[in-house]
C-alpha atoms as a PDB file:
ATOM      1  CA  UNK A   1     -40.449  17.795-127.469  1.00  0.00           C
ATOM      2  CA  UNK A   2     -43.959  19.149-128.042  1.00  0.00           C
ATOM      3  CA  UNK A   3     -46.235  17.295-130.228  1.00  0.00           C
ATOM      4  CA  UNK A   4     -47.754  17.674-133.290  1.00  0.00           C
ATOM      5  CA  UNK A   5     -51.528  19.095-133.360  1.00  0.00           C
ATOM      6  CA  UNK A   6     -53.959  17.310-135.645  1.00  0.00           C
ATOM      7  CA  UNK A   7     -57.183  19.284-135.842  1.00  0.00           C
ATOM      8  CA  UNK A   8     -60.264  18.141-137.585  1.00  0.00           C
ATOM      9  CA  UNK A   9     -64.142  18.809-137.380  1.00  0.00           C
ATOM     10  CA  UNK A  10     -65.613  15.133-137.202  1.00  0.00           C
ATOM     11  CA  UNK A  11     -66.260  15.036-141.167  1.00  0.00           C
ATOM     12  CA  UNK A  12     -65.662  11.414-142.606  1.00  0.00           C
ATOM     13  CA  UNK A  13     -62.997  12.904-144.765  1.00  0.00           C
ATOM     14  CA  UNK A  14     -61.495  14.033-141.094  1.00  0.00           C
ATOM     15  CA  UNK A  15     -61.943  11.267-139.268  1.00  0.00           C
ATOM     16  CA  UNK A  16     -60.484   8.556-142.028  1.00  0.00           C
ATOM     17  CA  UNK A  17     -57.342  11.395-142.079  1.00  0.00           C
ATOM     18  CA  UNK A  18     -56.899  11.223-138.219  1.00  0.00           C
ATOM     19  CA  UNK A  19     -57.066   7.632-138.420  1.00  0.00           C
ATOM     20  CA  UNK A  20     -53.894   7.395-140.749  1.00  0.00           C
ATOM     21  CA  UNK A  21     -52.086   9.616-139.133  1.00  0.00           C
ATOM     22  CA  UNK A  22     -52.676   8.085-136.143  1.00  0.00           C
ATOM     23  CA  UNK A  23     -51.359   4.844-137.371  1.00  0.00           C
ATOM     24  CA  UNK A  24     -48.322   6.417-139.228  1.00  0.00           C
ATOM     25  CA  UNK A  25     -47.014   8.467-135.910  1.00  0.00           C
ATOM     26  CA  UNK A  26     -49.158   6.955-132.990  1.00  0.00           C
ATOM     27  CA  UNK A  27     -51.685   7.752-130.598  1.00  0.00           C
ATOM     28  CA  UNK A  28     -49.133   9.175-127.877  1.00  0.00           C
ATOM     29  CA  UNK A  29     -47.112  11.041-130.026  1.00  0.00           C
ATOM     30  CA  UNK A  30     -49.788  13.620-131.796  1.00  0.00           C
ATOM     31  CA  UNK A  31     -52.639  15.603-129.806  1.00  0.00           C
ATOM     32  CA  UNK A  32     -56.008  15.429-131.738  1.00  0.00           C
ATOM     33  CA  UNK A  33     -58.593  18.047-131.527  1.00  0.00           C
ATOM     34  CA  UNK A  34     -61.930  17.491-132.457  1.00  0.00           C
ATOM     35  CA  UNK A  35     -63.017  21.112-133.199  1.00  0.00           C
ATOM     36  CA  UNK A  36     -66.725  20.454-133.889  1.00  0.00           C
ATOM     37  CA  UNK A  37     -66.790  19.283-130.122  1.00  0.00           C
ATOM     38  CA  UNK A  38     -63.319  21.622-128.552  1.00  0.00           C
ATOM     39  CA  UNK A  39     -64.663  24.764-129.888  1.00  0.00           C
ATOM     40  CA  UNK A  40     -63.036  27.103-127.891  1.00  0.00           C
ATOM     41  CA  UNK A  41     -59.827  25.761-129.977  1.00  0.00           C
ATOM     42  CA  UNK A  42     -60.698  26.954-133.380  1.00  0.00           C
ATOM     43  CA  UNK A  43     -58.910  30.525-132.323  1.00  0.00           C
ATOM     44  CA  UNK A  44     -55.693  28.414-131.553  1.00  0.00           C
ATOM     45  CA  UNK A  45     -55.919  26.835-134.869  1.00  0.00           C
ATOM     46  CA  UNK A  46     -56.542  30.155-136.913  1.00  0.00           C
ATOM     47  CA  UNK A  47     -53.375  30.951-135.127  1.00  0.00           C
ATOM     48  CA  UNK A  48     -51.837  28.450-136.127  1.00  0.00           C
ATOM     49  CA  UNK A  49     -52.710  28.914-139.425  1.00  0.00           C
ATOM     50  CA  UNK A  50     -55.248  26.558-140.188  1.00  0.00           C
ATOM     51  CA  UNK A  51     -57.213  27.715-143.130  1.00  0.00           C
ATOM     52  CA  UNK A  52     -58.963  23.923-143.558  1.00  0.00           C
ATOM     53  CA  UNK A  53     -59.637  20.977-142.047  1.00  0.00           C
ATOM     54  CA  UNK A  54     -58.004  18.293-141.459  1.00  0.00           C
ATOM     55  CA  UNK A  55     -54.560  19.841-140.993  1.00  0.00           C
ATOM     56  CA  UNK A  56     -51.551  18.815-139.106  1.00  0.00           C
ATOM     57  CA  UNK A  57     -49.767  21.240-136.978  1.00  0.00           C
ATOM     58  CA  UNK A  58     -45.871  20.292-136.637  1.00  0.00           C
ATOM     59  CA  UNK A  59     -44.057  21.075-133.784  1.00  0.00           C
ATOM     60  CA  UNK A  60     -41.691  23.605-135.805  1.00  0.00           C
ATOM     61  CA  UNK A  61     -44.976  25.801-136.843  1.00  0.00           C
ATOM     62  CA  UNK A  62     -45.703  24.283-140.507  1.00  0.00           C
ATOM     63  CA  UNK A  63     -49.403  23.563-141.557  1.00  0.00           C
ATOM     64  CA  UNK A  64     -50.157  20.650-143.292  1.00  0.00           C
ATOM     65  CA  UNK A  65     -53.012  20.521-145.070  1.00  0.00           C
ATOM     66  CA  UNK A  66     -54.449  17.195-145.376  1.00  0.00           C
ATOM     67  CA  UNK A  67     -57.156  16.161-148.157  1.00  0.00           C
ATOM     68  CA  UNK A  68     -60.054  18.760-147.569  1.00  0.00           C
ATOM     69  CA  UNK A  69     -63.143  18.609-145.481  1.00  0.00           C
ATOM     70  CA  UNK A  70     -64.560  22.057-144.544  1.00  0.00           C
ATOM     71  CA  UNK A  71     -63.081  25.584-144.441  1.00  0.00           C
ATOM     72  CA  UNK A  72     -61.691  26.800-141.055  1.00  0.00           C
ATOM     73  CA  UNK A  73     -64.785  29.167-141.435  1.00  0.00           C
ATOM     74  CA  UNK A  74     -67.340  26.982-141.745  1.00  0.00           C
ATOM     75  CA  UNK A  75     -65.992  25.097-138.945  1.00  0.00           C
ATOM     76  CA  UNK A  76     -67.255  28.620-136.847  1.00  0.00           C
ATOM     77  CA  UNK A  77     -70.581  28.563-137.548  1.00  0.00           C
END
């Protein structure tokens, strides 16, 4: 079964998100991508359909938005 994507950008909103969803679903069942330091994954996550970060990319395709810390875009820069 392929996992679940969490992708976040390092933000303390981010990090307190990937550390509850780590803890609801566990570390070896969820990939987690830092995008402030895996940069060349920000195009995967636009494709995905990540407008904001944190967000939570099911296995099915569905984006979960989680709490906000910084637009997809400002991620980029």
């Amino acid at each position: 079964m392929k996992k679940p994507i969490f992708y976040h950008a390092g933000c303390s909103v981010c990090v307190s998100a990937e550390h509850d969803i780590i803890n609801l679903i566990g570390a070896g069942n969820i990939e987690v991508v830092h995008l402030g330091n895996d940069r060349n994954r920000i195009q995967d996550a636009e494709k995905a359909g990540v407008i904001s970060v944190p967000a939570l990319v099911t296995p099915n395709g569905n984006v979960l938005h989680i709490n906000f810390g910084a637009l997809i875009s400002d991620v980029k820069k």
